[in-house]
PDB file of N, CA and C in Angstrom:
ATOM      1  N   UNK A   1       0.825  -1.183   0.000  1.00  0.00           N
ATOM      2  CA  UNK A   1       0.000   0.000   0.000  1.00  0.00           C
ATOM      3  C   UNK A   1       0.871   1.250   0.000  1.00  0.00           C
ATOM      4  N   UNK A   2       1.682   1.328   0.930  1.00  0.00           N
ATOM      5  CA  UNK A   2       2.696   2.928   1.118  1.00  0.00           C
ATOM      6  C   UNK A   2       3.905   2.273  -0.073  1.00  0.00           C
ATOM      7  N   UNK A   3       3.872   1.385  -0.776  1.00  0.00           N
ATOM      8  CA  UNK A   3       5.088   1.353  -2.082  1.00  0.00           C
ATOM      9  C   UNK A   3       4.433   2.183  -2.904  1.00  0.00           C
ATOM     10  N   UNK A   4       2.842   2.196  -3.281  1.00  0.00           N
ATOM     11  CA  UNK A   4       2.030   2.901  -4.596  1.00  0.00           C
ATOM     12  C   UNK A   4       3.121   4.649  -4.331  1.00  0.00           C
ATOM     13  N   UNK A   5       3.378   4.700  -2.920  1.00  0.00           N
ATOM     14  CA  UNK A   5       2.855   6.299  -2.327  1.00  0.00           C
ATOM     15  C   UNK A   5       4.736   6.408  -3.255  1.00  0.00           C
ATOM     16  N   UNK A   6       5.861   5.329  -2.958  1.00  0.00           N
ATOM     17  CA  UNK A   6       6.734   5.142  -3.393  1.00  0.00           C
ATOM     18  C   UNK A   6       7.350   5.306  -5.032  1.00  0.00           C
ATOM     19  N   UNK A   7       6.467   4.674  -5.395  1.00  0.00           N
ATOM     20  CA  UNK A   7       6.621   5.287  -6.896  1.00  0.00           C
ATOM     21  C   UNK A   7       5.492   5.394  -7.749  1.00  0.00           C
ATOM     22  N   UNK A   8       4.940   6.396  -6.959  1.00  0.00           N
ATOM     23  CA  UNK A   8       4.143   7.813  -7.428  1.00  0.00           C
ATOM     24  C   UNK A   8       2.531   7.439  -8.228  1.00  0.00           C
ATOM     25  N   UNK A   9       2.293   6.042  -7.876  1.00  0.00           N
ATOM     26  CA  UNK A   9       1.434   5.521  -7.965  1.00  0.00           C
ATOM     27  C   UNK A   9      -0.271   6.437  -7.371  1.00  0.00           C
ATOM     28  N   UNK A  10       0.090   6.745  -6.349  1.00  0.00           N
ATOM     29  CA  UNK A  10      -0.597   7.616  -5.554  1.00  0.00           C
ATOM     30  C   UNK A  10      -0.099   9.290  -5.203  1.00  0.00           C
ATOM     31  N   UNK A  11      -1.273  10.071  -5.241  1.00  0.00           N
ATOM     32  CA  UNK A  11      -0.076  11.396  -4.405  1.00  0.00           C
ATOM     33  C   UNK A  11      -0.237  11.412  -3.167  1.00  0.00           C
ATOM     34  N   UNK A  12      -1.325  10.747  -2.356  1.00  0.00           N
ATOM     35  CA  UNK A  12      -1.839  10.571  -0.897  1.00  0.00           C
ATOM     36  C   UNK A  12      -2.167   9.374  -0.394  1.00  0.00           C
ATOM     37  N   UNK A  13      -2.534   9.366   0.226  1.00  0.00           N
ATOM     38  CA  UNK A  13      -3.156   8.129   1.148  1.00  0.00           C
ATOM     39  C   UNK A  13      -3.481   8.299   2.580  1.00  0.00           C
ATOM     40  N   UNK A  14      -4.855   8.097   3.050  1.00  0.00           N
ATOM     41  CA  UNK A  14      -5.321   8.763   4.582  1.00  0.00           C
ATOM     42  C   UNK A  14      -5.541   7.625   5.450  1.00  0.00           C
ATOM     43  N   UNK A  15      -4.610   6.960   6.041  1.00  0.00           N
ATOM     44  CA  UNK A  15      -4.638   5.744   6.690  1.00  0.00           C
ATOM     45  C   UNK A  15      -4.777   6.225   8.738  1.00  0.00           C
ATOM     46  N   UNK A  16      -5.350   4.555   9.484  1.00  0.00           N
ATOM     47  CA  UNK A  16      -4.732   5.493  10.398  1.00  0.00           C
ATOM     48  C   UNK A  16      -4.462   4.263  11.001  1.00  0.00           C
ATOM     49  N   UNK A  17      -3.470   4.769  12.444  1.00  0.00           N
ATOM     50  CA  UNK A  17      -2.473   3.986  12.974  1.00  0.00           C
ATOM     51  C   UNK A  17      -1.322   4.502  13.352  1.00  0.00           C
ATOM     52  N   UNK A  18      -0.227   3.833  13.663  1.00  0.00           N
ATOM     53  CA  UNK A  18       0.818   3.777  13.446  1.00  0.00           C
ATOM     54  C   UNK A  18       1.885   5.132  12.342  1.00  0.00           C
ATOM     55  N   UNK A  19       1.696   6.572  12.245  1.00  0.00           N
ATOM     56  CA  UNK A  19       2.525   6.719  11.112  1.00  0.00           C
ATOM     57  C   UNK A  19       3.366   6.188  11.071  1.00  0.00           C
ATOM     58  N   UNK A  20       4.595   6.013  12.092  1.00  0.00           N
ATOM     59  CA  UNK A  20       6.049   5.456  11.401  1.00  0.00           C
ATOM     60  C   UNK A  20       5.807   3.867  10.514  1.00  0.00           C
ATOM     61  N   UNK A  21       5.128   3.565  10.621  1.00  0.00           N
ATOM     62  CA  UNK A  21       5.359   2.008   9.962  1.00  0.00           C
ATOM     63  C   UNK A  21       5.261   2.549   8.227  1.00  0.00           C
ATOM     64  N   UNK A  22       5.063   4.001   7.954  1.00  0.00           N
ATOM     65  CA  UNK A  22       5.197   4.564   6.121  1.00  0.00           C
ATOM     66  C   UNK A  22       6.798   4.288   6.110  1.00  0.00           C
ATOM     67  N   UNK A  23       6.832   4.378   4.926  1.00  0.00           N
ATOM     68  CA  UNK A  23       7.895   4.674   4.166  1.00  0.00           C
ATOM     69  C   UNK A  23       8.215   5.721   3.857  1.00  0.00           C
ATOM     70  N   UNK A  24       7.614   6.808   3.752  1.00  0.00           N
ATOM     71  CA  UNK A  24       7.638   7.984   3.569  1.00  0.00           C
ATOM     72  C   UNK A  24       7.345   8.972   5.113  1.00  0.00           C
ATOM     73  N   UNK A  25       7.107  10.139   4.398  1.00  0.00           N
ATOM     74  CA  UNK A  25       6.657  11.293   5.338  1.00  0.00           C
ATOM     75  C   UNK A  25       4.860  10.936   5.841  1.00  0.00           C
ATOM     76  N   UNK A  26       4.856  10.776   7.510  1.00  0.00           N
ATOM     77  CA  UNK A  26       3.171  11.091   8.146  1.00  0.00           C
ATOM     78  C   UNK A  26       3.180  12.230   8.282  1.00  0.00           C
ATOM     79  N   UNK A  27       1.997  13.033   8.041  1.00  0.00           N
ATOM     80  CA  UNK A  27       1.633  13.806   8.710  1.00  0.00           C
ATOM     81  C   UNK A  27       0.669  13.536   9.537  1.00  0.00           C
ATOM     82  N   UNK A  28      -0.575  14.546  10.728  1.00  0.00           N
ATOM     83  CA  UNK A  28      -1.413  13.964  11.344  1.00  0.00           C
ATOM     84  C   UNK A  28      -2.396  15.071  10.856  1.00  0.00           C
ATOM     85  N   UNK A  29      -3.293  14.346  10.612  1.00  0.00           N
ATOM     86  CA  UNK A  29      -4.538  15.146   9.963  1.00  0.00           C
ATOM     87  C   UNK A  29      -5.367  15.830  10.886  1.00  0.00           C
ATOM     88  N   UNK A  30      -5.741  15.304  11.894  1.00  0.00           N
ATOM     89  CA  UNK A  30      -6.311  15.803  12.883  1.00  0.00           C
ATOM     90  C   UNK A  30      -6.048  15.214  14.150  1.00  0.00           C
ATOM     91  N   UNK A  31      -6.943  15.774  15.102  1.00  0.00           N
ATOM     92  CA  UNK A  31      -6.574  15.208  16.174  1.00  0.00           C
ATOM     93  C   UNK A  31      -7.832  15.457  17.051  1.00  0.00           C
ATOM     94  N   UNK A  32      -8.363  14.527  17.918  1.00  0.00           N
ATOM     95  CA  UNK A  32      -9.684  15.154  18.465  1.00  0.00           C
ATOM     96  C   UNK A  32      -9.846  15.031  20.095  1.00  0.00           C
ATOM     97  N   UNK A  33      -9.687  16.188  20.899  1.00  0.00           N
ATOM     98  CA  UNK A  33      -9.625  16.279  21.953  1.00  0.00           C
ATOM     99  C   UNK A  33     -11.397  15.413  22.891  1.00  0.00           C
ATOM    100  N   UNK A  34     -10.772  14.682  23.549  1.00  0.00           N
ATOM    101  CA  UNK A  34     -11.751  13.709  24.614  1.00  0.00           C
ATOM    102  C   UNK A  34     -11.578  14.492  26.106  1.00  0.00           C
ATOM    103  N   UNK A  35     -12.937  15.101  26.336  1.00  0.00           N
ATOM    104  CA  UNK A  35     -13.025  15.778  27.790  1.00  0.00           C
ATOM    105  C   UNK A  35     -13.702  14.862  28.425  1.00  0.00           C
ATOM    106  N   UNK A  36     -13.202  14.695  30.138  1.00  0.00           N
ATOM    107  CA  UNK A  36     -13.714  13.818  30.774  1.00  0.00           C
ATOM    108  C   UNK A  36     -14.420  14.684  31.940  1.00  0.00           C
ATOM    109  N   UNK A  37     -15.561  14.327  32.335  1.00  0.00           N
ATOM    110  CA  UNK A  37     -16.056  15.120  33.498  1.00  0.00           C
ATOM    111  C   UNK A  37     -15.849  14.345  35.099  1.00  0.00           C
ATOM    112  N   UNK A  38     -15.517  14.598  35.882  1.00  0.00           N
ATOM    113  CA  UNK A  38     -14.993  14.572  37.115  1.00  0.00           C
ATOM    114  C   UNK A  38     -15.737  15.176  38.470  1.00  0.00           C
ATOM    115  N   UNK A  39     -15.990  14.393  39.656  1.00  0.00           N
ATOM    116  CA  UNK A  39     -16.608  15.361  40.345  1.00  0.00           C
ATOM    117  C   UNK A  39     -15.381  16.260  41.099  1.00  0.00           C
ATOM    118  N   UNK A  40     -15.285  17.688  41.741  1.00  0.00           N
ATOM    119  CA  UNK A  40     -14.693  17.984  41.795  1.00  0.00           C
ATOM    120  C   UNK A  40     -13.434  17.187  43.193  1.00  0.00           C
ATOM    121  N   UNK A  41     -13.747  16.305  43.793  1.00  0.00           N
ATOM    122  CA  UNK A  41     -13.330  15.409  44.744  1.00  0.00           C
ATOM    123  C   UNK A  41     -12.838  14.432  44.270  1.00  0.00           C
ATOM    124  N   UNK A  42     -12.717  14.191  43.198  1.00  0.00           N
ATOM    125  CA  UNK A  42     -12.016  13.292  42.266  1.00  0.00           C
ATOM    126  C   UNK A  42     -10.780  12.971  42.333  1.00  0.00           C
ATOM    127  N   UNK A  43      -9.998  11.756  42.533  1.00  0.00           N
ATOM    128  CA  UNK A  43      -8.503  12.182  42.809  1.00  0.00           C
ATOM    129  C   UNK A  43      -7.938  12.331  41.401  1.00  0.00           C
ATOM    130  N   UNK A  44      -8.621  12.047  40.491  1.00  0.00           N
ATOM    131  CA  UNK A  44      -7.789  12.535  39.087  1.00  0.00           C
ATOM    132  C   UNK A  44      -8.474  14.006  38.557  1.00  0.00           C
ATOM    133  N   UNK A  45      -9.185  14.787  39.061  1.00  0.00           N
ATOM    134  CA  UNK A  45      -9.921  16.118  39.027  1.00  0.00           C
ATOM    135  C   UNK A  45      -8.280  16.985  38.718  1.00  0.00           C
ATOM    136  N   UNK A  46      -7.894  17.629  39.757  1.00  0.00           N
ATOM    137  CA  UNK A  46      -6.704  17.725  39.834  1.00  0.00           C
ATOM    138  C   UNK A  46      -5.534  18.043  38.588  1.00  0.00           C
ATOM    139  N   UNK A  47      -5.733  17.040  37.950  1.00  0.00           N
ATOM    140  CA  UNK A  47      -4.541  16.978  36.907  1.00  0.00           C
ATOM    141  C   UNK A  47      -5.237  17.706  35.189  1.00  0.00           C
ATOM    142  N   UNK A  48      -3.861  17.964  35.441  1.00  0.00           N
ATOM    143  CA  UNK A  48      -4.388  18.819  33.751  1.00  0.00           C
ATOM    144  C   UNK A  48      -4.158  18.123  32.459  1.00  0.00           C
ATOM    145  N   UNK A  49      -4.245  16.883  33.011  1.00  0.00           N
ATOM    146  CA  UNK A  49      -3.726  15.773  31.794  1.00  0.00           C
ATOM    147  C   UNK A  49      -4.135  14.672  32.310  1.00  0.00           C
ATOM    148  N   UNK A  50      -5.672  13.749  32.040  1.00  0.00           N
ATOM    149  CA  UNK A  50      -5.667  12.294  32.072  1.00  0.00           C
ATOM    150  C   UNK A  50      -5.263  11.589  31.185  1.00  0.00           C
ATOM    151  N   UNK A  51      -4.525  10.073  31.039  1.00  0.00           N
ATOM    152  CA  UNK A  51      -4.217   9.569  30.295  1.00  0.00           C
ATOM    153  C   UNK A  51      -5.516   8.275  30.538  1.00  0.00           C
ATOM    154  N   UNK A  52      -5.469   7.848  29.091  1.00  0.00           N
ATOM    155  CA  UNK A  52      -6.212   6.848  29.581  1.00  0.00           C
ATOM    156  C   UNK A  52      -5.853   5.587  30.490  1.00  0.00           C
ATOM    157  N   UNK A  53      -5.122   5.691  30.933  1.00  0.00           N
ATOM    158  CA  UNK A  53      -4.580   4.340  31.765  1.00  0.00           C
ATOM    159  C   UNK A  53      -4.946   4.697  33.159  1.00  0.00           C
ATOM    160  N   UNK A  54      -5.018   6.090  33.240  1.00  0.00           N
ATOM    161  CA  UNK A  54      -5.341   6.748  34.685  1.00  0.00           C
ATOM    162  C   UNK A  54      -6.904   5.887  34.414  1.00  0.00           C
ATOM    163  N   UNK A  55      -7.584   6.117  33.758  1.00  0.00           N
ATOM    164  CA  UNK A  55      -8.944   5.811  33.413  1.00  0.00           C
ATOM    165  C   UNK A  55      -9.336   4.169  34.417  1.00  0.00           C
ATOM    166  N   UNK A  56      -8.565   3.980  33.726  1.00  0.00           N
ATOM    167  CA  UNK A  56      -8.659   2.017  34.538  1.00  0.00           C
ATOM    168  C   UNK A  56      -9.250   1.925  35.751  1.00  0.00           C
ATOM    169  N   UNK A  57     -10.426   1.242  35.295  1.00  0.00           N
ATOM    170  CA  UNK A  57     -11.339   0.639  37.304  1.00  0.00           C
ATOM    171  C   UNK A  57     -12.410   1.975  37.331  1.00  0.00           C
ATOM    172  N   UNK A  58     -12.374   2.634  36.341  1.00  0.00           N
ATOM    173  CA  UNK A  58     -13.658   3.952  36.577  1.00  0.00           C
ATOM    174  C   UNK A  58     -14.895   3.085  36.046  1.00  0.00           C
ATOM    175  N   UNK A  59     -15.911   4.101  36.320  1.00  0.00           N
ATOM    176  CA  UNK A  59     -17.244   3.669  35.982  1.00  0.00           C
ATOM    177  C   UNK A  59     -17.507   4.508  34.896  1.00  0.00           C
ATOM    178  N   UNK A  60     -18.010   4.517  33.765  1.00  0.00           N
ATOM    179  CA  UNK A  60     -18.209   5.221  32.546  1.00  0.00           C
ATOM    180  C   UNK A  60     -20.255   5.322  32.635  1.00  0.00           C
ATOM    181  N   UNK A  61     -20.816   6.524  32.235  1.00  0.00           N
ATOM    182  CA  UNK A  61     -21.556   6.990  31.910  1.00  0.00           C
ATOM    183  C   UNK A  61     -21.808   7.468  30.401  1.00  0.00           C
ATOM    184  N   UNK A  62     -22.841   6.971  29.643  1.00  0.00           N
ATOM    185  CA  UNK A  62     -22.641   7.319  28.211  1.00  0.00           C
ATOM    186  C   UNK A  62     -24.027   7.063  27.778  1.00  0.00           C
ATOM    187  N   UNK A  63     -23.957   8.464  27.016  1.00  0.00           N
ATOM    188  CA  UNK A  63     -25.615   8.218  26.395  1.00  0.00           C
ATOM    189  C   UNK A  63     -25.913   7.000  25.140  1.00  0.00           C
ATOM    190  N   UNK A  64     -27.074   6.585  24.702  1.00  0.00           N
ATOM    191  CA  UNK A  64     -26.994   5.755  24.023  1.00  0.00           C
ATOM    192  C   UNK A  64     -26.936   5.969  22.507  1.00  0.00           C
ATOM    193  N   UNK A  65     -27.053   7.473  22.194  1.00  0.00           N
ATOM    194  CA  UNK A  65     -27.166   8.348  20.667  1.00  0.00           C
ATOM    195  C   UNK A  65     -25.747   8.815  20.900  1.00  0.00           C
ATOM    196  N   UNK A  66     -25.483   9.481  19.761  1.00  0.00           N
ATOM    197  CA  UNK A  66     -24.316  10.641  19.569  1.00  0.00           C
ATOM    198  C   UNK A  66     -23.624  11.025  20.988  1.00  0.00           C
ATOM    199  N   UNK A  67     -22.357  11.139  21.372  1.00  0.00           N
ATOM    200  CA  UNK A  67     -21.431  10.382  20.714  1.00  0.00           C
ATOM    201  C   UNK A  67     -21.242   8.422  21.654  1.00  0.00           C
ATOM    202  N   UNK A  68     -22.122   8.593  22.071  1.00  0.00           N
ATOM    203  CA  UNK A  68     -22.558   6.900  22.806  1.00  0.00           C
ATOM    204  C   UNK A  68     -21.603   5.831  22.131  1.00  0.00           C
ATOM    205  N   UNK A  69     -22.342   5.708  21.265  1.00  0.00           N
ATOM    206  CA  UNK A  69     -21.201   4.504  20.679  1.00  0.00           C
ATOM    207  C   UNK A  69     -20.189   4.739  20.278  1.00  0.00           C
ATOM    208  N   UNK A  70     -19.514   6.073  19.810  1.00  0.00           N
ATOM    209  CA  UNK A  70     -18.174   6.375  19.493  1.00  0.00           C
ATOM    210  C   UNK A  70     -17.096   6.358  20.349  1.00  0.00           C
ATOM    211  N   UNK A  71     -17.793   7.055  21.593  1.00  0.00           N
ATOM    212  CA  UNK A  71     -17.054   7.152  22.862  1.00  0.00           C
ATOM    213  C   UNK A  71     -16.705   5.280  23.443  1.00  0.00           C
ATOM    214  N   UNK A  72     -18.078   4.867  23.334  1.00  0.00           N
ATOM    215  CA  UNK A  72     -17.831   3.188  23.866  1.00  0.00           C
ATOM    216  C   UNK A  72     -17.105   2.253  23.211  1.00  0.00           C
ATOM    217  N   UNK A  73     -16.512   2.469  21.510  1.00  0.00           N
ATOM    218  CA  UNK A  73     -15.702   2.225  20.966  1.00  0.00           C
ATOM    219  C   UNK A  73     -14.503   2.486  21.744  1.00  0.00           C
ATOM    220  N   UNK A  74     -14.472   3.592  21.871  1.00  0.00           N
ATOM    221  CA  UNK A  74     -12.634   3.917  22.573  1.00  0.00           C
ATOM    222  C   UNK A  74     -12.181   3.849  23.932  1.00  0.00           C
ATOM    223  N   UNK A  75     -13.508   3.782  24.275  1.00  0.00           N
ATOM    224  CA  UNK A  75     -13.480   2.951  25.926  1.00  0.00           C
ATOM    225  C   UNK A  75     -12.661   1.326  25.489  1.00  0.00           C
ATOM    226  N   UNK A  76     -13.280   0.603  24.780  1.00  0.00           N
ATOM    227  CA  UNK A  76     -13.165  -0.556  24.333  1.00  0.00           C
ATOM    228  C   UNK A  76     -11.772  -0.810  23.331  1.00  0.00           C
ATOM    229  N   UNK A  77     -11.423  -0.094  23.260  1.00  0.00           N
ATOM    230  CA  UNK A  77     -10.392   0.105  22.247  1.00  0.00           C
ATOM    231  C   UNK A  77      -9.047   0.333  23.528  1.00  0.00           C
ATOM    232  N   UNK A  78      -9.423   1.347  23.941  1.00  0.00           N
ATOM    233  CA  UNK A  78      -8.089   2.233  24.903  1.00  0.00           C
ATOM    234  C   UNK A  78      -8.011   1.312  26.639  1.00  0.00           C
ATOM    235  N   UNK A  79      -9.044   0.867  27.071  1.00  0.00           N
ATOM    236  CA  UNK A  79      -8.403   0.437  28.252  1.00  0.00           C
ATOM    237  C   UNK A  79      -8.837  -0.998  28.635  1.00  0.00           C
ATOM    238  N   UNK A  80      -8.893  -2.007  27.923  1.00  0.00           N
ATOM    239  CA  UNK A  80      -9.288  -3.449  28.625  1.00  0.00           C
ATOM    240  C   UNK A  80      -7.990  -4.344  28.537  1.00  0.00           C
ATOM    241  N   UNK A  81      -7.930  -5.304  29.495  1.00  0.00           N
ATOM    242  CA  UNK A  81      -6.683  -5.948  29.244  1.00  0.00           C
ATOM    243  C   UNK A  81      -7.351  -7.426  29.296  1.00  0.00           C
ATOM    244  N   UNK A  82      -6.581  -8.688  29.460  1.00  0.00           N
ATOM    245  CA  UNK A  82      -6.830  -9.463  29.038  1.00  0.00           C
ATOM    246  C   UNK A  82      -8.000  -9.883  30.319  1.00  0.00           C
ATOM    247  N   UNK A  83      -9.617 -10.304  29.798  1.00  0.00           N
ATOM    248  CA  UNK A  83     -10.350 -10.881  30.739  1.00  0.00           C
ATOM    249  C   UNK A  83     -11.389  -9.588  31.677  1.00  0.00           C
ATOM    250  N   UNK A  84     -10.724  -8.334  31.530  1.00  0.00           N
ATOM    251  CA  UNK A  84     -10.951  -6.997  32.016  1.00  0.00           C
ATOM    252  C   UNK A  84     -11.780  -5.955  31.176  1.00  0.00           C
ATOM    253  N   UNK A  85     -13.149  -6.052  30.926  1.00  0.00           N
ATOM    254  CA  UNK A  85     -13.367  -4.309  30.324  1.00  0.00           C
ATOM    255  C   UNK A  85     -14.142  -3.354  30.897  1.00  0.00           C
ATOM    256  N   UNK A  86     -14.009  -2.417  30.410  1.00  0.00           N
ATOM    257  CA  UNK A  86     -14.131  -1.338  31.369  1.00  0.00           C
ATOM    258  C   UNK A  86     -15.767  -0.882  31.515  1.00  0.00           C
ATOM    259  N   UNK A  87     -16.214  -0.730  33.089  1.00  0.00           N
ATOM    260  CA  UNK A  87     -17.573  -0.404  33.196  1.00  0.00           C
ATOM    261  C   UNK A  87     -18.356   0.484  32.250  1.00  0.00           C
ATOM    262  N   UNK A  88     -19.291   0.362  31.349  1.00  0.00           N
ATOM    263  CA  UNK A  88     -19.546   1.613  30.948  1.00  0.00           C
ATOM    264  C   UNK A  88     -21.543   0.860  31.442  1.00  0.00           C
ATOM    265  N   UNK A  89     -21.924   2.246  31.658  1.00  0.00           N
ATOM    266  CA  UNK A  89     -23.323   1.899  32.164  1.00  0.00           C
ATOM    267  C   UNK A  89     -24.218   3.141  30.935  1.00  0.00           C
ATOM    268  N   UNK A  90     -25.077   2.405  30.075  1.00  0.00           N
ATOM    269  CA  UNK A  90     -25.786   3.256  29.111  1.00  0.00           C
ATOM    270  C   UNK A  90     -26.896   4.016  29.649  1.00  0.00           C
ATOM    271  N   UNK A  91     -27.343   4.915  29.530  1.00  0.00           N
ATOM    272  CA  UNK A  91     -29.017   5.595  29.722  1.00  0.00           C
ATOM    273  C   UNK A  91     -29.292   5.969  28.235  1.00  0.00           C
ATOM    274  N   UNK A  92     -31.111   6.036  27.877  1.00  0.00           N
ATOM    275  CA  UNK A  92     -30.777   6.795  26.675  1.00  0.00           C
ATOM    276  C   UNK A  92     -31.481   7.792  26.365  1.00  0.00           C
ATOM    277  N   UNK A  93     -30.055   8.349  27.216  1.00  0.00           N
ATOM    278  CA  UNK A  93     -30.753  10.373  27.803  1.00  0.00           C
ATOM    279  C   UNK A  93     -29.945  10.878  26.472  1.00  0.00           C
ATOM    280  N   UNK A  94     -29.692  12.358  26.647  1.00  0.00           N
ATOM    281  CA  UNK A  94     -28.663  13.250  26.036  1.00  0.00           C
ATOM    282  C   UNK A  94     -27.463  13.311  26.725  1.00  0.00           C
ATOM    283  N   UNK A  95     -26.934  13.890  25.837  1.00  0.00           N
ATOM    284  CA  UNK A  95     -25.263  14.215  26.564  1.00  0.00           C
ATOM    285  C   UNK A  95     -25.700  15.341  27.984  1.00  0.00           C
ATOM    286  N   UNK A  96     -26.436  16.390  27.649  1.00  0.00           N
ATOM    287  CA  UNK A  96     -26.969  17.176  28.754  1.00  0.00           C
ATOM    288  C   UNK A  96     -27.702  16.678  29.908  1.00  0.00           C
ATOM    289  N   UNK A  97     -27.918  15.298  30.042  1.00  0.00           N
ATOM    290  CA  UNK A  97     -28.995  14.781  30.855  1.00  0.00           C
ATOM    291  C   UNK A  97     -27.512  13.922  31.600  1.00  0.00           C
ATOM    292  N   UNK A  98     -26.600  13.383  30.495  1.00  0.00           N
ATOM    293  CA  UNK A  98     -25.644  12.449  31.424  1.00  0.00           C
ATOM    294  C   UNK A  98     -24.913  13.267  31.916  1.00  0.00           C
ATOM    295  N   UNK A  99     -24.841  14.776  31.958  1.00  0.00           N
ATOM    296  CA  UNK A  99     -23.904  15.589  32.600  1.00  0.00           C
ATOM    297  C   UNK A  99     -24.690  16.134  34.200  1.00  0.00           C
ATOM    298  N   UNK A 100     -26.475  16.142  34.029  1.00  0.00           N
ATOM    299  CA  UNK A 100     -27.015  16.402  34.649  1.00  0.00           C
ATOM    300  C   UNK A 100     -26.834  15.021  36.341  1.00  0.00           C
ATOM    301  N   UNK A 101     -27.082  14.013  35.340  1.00  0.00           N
ATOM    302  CA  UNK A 101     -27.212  12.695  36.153  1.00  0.00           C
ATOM    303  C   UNK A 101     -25.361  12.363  37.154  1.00  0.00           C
ATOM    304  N   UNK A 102     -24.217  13.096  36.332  1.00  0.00           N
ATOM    305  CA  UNK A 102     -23.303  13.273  36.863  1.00  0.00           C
ATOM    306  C   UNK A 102     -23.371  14.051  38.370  1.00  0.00           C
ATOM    307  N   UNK A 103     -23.887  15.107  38.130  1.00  0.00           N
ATOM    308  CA  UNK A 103     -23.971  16.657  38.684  1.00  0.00           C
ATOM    309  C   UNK A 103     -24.610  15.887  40.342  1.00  0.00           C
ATOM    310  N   UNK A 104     -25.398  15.262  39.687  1.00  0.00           N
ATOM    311  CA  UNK A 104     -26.826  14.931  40.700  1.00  0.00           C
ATOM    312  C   UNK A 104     -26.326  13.728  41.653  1.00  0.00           C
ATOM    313  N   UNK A 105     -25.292  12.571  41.014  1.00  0.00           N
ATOM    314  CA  UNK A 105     -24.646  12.129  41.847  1.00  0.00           C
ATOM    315  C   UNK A 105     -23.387  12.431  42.761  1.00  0.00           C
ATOM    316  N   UNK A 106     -22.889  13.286  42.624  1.00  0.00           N
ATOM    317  CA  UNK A 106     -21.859  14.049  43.230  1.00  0.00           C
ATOM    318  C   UNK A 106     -22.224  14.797  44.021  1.00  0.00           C
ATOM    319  N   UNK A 107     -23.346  15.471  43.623  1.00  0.00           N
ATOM    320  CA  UNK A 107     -23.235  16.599  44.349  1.00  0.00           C
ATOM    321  C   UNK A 107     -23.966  16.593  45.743  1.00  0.00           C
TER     322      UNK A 107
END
């Protein structure tokens, strides 16, 4: 696939993964920032940078429309290990209702 990009077979190609495994030059096309909400007693509240590994052993909240399954993809993607995946509990509110239902348990 990245040989076409090699001799000039192609002028692009929008793959994703890994860039270094090209042969050529990656660039990154985009990039899409994931905000996590926290109550403020949170011991990862605090930090100005979660990684997802911090994530591990949380309980996930997620609506069942937009972005529901996108988000539960990368739940599923980013933190299970072998035998382990990560809580996610559905409602099928809005994003404004799972921020509400946040609010309401914390607070």
């Amino acid at each position: 696939m990245f040989d076409d990009l090699g001799i000039g077979a192609l002028d692009a190609e929008i793959v994703t993964g890994d860039p270094s495994a090209t042969s050529g030059s990656a660039l990154a096309l985009w990039s899409e920032r994931i905000l996590v909400a926290l109550p403020e007693h949170h011991p990862l509240a605090g930090q100005e940078f979660v990684s997802w590994t911090d994530l591990k052993g949380e309980t996930f909240l997620l609506g069942e429309h937009d972005p529901g399954p996108d988000v539960h993809d990368l739940l599923i993607a980013y933190l299970p290990t072998p035998g382990d995946r990560p809580k996610v509990v559905k409602h099928n509110v809005s994003q404004a209702n799972i921020k509400a239902l946040l609010d309401w348990a914390t607070g």
